[in-house]
N, C-alpha and C. Protein backbone atom coordinates (compact mmCIF):
# COMPACT_ATOMS: atom_id res chain seq x y z
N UNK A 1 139.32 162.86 138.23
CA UNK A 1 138.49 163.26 139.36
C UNK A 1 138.00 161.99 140.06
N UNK A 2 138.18 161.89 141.31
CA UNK A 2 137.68 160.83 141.87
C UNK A 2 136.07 160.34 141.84
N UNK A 3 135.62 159.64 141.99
CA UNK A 3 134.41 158.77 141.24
C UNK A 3 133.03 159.59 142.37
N UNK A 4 133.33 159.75 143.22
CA UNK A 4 132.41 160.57 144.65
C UNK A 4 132.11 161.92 144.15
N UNK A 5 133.54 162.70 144.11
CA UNK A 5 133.26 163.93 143.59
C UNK A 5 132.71 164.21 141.95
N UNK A 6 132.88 163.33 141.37
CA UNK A 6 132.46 163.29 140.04
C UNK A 6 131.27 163.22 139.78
N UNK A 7 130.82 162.20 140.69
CA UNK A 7 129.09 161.84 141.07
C UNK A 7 128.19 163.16 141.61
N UNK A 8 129.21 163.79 142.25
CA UNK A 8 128.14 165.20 142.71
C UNK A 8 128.59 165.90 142.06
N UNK A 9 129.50 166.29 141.16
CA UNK A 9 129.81 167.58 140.10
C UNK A 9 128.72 167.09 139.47
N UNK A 10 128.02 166.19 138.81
CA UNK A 10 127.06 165.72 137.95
C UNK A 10 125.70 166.04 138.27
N UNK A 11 125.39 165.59 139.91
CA UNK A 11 124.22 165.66 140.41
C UNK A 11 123.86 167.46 140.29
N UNK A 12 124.98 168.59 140.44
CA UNK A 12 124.64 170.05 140.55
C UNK A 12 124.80 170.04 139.11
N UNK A 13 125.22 169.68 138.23
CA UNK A 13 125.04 169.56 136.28
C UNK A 13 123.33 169.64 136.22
N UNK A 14 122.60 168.67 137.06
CA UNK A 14 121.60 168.08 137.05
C UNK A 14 120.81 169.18 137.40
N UNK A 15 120.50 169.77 138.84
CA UNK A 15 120.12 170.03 139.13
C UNK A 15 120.29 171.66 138.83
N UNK A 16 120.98 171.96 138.40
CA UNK A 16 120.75 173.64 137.30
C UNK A 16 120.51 173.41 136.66
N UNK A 17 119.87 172.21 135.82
CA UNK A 17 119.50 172.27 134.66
C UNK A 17 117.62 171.81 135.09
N UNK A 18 117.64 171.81 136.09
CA UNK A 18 116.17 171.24 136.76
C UNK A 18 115.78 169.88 136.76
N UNK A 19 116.36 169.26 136.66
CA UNK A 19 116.05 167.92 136.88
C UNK A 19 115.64 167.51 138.01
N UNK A 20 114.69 166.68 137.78
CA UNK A 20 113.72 166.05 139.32
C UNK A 20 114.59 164.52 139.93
N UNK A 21 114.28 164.75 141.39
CA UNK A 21 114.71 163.27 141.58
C UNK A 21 115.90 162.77 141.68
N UNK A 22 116.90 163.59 142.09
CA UNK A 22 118.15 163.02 141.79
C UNK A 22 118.45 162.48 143.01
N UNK A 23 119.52 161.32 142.23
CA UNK A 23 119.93 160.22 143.39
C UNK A 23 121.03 160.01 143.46
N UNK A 24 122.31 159.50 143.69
CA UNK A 24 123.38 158.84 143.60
C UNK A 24 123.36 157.59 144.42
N UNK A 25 123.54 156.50 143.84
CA UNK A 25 124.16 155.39 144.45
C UNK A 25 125.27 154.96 144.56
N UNK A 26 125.34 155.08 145.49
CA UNK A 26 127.34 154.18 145.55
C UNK A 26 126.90 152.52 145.90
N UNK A 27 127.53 151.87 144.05
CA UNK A 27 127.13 150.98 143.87
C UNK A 27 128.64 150.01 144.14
N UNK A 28 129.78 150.86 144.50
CA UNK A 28 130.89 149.70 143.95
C UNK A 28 131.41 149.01 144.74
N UNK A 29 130.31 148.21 146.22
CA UNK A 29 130.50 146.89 146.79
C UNK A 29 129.89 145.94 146.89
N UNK A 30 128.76 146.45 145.35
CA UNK A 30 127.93 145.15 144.62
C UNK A 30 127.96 145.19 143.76
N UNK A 31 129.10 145.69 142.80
CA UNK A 31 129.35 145.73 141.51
C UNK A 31 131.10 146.23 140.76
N UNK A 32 130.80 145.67 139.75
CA UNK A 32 132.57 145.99 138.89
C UNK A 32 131.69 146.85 138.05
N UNK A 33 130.58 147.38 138.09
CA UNK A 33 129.91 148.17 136.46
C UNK A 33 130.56 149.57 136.99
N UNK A 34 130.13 149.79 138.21
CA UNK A 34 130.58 151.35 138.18
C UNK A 34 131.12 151.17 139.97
N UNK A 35 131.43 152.65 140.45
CA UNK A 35 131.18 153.12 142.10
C UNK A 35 130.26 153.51 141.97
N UNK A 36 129.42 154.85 141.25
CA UNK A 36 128.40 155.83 141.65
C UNK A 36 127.35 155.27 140.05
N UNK A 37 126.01 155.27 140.82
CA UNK A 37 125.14 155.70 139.73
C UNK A 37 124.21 156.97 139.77
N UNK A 38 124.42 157.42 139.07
CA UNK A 38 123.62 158.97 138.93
C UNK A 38 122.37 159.44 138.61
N UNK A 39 121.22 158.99 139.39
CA UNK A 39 119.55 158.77 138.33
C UNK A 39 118.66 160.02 138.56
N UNK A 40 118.26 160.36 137.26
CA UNK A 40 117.44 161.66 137.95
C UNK A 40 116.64 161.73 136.69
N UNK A 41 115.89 162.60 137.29
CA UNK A 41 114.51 162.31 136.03
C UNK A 41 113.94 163.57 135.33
N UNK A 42 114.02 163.62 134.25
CA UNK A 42 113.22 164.62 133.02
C UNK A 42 112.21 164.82 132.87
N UNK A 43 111.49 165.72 132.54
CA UNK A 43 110.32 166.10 131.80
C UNK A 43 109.80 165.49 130.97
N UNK A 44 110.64 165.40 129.69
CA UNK A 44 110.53 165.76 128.29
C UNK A 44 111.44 164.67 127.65
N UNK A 45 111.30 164.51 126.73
CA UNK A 45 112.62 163.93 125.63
C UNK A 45 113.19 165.23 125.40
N UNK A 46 112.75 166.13 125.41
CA UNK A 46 113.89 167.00 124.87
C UNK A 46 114.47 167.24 126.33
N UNK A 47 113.66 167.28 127.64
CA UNK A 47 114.64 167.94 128.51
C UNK A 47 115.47 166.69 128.38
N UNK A 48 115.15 165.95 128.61
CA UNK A 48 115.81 164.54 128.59
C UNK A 48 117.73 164.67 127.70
N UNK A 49 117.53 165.27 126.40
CA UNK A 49 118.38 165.39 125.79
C UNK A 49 119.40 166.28 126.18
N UNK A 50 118.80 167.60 126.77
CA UNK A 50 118.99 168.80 127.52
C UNK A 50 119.96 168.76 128.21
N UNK A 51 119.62 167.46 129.20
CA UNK A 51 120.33 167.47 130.29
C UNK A 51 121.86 166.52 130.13
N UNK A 52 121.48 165.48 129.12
CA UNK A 52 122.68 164.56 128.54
C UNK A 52 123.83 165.62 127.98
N UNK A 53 123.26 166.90 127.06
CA UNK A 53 123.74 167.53 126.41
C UNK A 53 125.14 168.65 127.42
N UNK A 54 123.83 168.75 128.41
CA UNK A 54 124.40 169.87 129.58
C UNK A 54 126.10 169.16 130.34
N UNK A 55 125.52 167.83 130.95
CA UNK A 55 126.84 167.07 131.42
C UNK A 55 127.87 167.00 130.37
N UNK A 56 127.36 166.46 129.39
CA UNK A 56 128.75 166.62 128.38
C UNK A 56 129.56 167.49 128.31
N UNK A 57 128.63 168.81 128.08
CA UNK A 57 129.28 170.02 127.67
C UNK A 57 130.37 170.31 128.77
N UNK A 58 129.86 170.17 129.91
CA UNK A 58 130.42 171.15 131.29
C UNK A 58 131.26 170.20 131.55
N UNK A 59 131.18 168.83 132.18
CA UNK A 59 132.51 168.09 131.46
C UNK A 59 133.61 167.91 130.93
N UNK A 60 133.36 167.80 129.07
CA UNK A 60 133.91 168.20 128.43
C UNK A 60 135.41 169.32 128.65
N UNK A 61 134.81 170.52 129.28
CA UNK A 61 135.69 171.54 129.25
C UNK A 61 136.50 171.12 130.64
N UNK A 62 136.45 170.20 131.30
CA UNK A 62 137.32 169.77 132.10
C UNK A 62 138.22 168.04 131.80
N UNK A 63 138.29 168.07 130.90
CA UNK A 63 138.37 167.00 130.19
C UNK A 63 138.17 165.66 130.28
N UNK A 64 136.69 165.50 130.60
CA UNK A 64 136.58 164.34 131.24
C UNK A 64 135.42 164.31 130.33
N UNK A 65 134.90 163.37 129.56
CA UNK A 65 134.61 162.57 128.45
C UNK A 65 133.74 161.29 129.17
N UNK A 66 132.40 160.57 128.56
CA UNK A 66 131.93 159.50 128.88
C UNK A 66 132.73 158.54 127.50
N UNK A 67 132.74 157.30 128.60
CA UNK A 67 132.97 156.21 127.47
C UNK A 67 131.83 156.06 126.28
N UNK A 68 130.85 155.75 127.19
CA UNK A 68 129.82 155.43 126.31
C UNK A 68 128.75 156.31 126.27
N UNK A 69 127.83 156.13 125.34
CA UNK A 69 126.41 156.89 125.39
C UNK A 69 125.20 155.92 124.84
N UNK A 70 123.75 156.03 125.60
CA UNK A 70 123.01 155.16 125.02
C UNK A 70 121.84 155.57 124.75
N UNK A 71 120.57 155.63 124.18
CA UNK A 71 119.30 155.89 124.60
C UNK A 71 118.82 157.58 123.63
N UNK A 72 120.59 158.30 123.63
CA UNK A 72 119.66 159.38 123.12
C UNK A 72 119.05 159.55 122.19
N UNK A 73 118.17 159.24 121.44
CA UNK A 73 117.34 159.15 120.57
C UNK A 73 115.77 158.26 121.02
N UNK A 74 116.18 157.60 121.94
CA UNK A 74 114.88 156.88 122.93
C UNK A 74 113.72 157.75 123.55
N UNK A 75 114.04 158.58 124.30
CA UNK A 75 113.26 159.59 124.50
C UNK A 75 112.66 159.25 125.74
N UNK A 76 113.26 158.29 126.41
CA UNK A 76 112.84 158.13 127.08
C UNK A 76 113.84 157.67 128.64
N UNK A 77 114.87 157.15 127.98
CA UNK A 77 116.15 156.88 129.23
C UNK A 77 117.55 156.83 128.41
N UNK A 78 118.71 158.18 128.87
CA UNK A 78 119.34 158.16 128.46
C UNK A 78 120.34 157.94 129.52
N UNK A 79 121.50 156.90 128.79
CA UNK A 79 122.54 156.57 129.74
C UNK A 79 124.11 157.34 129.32
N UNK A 80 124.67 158.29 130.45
CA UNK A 80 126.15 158.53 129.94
C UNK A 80 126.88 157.67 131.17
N UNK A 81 128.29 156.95 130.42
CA UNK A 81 128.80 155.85 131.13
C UNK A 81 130.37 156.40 130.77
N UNK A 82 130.81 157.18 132.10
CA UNK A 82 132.02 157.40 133.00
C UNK A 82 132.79 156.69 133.25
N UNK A 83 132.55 155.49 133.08
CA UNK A 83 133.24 154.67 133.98
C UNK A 83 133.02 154.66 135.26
N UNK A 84 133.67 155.07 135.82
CA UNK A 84 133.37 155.04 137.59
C UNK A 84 131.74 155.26 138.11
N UNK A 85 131.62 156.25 137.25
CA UNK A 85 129.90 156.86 137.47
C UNK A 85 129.37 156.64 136.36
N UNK A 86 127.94 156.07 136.47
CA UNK A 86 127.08 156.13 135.25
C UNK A 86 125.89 156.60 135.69
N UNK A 87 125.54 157.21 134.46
CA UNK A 87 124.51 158.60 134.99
C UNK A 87 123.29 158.02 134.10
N UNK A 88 122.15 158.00 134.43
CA UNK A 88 120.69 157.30 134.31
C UNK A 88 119.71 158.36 133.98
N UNK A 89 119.70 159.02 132.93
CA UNK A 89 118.83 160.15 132.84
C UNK A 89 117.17 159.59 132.55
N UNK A 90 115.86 159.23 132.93
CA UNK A 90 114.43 158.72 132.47
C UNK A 90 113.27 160.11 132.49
N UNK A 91 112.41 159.78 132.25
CA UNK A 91 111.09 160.00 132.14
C UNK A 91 110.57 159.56 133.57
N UNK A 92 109.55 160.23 134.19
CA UNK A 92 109.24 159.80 135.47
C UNK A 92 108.70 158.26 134.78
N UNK A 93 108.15 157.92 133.51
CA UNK A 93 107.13 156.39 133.33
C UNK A 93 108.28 155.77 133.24
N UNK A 94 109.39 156.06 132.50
CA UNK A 94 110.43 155.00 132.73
C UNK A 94 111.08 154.55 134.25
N UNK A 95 111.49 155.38 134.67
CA UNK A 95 112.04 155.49 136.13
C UNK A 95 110.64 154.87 136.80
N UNK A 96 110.09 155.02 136.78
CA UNK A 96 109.03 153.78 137.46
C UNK A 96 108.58 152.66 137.28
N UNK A 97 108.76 152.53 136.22
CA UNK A 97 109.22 151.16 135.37
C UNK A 97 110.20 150.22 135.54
N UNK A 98 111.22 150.99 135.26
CA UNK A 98 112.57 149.96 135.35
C UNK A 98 113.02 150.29 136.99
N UNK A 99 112.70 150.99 138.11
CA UNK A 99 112.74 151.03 139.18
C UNK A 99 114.53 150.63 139.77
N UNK A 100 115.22 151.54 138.87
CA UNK A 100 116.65 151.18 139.65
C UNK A 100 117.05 151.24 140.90
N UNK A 101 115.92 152.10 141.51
CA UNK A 101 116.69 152.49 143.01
C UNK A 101 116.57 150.84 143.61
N UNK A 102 114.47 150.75 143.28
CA UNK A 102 114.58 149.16 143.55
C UNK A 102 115.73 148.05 143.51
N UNK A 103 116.21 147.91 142.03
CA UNK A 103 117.28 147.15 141.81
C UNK A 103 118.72 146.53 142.54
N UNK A 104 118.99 148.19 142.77
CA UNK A 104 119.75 148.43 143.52
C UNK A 104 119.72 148.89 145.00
N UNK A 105 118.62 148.30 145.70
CA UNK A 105 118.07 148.34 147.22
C UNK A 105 119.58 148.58 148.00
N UNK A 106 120.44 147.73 147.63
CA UNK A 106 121.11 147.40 148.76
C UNK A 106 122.23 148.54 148.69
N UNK A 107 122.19 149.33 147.92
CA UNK A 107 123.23 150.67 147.88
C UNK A 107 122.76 152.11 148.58
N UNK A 108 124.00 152.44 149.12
CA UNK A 108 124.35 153.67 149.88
C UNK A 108 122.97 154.90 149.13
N UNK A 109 122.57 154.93 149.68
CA UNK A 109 121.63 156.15 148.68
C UNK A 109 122.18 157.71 148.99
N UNK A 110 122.23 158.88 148.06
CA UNK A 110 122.67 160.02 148.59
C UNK A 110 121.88 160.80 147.89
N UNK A 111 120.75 161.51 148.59
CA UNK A 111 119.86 162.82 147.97
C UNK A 111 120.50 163.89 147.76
N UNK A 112 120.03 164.66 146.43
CA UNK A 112 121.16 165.75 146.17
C UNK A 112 120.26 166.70 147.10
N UNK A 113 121.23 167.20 147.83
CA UNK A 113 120.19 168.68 148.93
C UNK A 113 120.18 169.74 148.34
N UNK A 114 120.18 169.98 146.98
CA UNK A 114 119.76 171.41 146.29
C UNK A 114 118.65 171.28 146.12
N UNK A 115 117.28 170.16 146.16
CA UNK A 115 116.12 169.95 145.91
C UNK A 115 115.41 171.00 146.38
């Protein structure tokens, strides 16, 4: 699946599952890490888990798999890493904290409009 559409199959993953805040950045003409980053923000550690759990699953049955996984047990920012897209799941204190959108000022921003 191309890295755009992958980024918004994720963001509506997100957002049926209620997640606040979602963002996509198209990061990949200031970076080799990814194209899209995917940040959106939880409740809970458990929604937190919820929602890591949810992308996998729905995913999964299309066979598309993260490389990596990080954080779930943190409770506080969990990362699934696509490759092309990496998806940034926080806590509103984390996400204000580590302030990625900040970070990444200089990228394409795209609000998911199911908000």
């Amino acid at each position: 699946m191309e890295p755009k559409k992958l980024a918004g199959r994720i963001a509506h993953i997100l957002n049926d599952k209620k997640a606040a805040d979602i963002r996509l950045l198209e990061v990949a003409e200031l970076t080799t890490l990814a194209d899209y980053f995917v940040i959106a923000t939880g409740t809970s550690a458990p929604h937190l888990k919820t929602l890591a759990e949810e992308v996998e699953f729905v995913l999964k049955k299309e066979d598309i798999t993260p490389g990596h996984t990080e954080g779930r047990n943190s409770g506080s920012w969990v990362l699934l890493d696509y490759g092309s897209v990496v998806v940034h799941l926080l806590q509103r204190e984390a996400r204000e904290f580590y302030s990625i959108e900040r970070l990444w000022a200089d990228a394409k921003v795209f609000v998911n409009e199911d908000e």
